[in-house]
Protein backbone atom coordinates (compact mmCIF):
# COMPACT_ATOMS: atom_id res chain seq x y z
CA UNK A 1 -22.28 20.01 8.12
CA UNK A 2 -22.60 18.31 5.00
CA UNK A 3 -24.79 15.60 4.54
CA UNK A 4 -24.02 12.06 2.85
CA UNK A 5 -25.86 13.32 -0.70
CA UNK A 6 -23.16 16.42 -0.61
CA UNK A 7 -20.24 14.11 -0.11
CA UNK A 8 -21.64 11.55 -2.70
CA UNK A 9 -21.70 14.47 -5.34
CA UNK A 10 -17.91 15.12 -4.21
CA UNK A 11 -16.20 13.77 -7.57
CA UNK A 12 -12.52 14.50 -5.98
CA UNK A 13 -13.83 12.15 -2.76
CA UNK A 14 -15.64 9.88 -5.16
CA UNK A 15 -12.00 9.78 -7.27
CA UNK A 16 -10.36 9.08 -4.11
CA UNK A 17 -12.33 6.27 -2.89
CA UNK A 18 -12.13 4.47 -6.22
CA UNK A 19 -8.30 4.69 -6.28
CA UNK A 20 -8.05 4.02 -2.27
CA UNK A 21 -9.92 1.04 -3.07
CA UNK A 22 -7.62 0.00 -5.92
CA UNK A 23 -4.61 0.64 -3.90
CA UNK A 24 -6.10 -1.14 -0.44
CA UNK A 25 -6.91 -4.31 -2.35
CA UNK A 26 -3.28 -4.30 -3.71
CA UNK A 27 -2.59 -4.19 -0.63
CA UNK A 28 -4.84 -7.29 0.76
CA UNK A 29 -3.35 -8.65 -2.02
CA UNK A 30 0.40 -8.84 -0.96
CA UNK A 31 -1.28 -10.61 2.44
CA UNK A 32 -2.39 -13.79 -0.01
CA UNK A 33 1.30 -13.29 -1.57
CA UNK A 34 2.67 -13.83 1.53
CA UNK A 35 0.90 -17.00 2.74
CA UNK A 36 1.07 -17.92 -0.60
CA UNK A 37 5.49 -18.15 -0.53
CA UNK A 38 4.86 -19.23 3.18
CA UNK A 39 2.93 -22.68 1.74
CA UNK A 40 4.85 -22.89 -1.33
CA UNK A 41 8.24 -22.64 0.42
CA UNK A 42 7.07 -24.60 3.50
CA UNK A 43 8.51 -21.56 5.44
CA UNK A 44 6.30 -20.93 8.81
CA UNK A 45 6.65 -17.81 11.42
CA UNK A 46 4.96 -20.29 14.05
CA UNK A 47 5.14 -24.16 15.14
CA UNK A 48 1.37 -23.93 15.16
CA UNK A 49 1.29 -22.49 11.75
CA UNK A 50 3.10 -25.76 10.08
CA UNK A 51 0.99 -28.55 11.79
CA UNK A 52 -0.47 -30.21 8.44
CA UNK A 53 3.42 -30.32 7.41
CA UNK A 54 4.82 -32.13 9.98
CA UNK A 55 5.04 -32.87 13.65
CA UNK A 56 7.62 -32.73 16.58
CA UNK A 57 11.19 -31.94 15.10
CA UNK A 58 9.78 -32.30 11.44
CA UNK A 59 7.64 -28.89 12.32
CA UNK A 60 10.27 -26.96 14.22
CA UNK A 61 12.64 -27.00 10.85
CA UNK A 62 9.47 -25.17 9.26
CA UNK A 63 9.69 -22.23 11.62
CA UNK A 64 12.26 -20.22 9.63
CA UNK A 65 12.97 -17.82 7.46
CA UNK A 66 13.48 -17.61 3.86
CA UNK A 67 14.84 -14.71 1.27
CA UNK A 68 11.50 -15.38 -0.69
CA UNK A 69 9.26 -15.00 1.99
CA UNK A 70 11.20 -12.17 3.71
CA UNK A 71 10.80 -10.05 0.03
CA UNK A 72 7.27 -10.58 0.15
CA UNK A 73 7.21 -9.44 3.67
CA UNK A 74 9.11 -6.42 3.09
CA UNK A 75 7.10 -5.32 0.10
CA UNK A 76 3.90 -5.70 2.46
CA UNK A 77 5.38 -3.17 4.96
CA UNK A 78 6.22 -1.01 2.49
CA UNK A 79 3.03 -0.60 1.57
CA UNK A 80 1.63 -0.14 5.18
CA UNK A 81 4.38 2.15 5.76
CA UNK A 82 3.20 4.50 2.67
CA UNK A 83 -0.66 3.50 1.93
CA UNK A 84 -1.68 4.76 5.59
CA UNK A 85 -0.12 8.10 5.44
CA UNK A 86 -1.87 8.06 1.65
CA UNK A 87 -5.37 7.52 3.10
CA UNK A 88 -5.01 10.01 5.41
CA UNK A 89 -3.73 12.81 4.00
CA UNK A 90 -5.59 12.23 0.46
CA UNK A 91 -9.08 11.99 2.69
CA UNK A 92 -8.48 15.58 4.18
CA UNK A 93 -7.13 16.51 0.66
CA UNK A 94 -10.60 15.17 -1.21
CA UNK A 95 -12.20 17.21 1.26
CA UNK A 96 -10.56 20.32 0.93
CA UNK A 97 -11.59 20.99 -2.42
CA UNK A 98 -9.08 20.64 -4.76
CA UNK A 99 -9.04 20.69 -7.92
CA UNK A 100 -10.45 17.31 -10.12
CA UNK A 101 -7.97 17.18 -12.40
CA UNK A 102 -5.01 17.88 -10.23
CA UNK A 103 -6.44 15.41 -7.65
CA UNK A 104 -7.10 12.91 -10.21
CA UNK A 105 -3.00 13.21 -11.47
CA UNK A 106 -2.38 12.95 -7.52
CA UNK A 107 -4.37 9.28 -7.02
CA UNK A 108 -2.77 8.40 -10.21
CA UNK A 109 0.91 8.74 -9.77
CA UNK A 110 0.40 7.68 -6.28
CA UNK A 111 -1.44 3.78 -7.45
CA UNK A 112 0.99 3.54 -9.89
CA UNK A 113 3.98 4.45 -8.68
CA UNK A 114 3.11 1.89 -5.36
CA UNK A 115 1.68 -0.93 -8.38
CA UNK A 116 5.37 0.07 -9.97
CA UNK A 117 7.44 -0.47 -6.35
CA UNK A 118 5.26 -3.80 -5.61
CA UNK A 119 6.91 -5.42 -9.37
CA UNK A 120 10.02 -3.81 -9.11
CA UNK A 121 10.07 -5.37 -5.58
CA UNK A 122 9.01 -8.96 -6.39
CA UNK A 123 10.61 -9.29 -9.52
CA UNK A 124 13.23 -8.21 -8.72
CA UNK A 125 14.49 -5.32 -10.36
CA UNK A 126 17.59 -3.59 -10.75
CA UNK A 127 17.90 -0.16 -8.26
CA UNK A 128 16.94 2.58 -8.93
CA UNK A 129 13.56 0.88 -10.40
CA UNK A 130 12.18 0.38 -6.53
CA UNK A 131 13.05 3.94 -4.91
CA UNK A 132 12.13 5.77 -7.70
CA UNK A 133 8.85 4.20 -7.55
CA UNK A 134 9.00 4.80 -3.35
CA UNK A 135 10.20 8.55 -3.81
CA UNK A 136 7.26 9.21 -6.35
CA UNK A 137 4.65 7.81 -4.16
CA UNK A 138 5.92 9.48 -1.06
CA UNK A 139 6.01 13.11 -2.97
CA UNK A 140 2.54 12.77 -3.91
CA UNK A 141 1.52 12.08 -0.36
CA UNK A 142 3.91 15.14 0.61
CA UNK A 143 2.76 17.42 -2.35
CA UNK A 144 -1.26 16.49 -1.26
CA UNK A 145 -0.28 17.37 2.13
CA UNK A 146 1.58 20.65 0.82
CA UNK A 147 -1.74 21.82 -0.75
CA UNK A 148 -3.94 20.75 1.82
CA UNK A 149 -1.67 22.84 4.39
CA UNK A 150 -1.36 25.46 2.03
CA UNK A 151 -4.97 26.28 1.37
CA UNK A 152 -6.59 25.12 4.72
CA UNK A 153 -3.90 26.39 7.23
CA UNK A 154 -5.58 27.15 10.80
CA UNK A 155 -2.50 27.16 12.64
């Protein structure tokens, strides 16, 4: 079993973490983005949430939703729907051996194509602009997967 030294002299893990961390604070990030519209738009998801904006019927036309908020929102998912499967798979993938250079172009694509989808989301830009940047990020995940499969198979 390796010990923490061993993993510490792991550049592909070490790689990994630094672009996980990138990617999970872009991802903390779109949290403040959404609060941020919520206050800025006086748009609240609770009557308990809007309390220092008004009270009784004033509050209750708070709780809705808004097209600026809801983008946010949706962008957020996104993200949870794509950065967990990332972490996971690119963990067992760091571990596995790989190459540096090929796991370095992996992290790469992957925080830049999901940097790419966050802009193209907010902005927003014309399609194709956001599912290109989805479909890139998602083949990375699938490609790391593919090779992690493909040279550690114990089925």
């Amino acid at each position: 079993m390796a010990d923490l030294r061993q993993l510490m002299d792991n550049e592909v893990l070490m790689a990994f973490t630094s672009y996980a961390t990138i990617i999970l604070a872009k991802m903390m990030f779109m949290s403040s983005a959404t609060a941020f519209q919520r206050i800025t738009n006086k748009v609240f998801a609770n009557p308990e949430d809007c309390a220092g904006f008004g009270k009784g019927e004033n509050a209750k036309k708070l709780v809705r939703t808004d097209e600026k908020v809801e983008r946010v929102r949706r962008a957020h998912l996104n993200d949870l729907e794509n950065i967990v499967p990332f972490l996971g798979i690119g963990l067992l993938y760091s571990l596995s051996g790989p190459d540096l250079s090929t796991a370095l172009m992996h992290f790469r694509i992957f925080v830049g194509a999901r940097i790419y989808h966050t802009i193209a989301y907010l902005t927003p830009l014309p399609q194709p602009n956001r599912g290109l940047a989805f479909f890139v990020g998602y083949g990375v995940t699938l490609s790391m997967a593919y090779r992690l499969l493909r040279s550690r198979l114990y089925l």
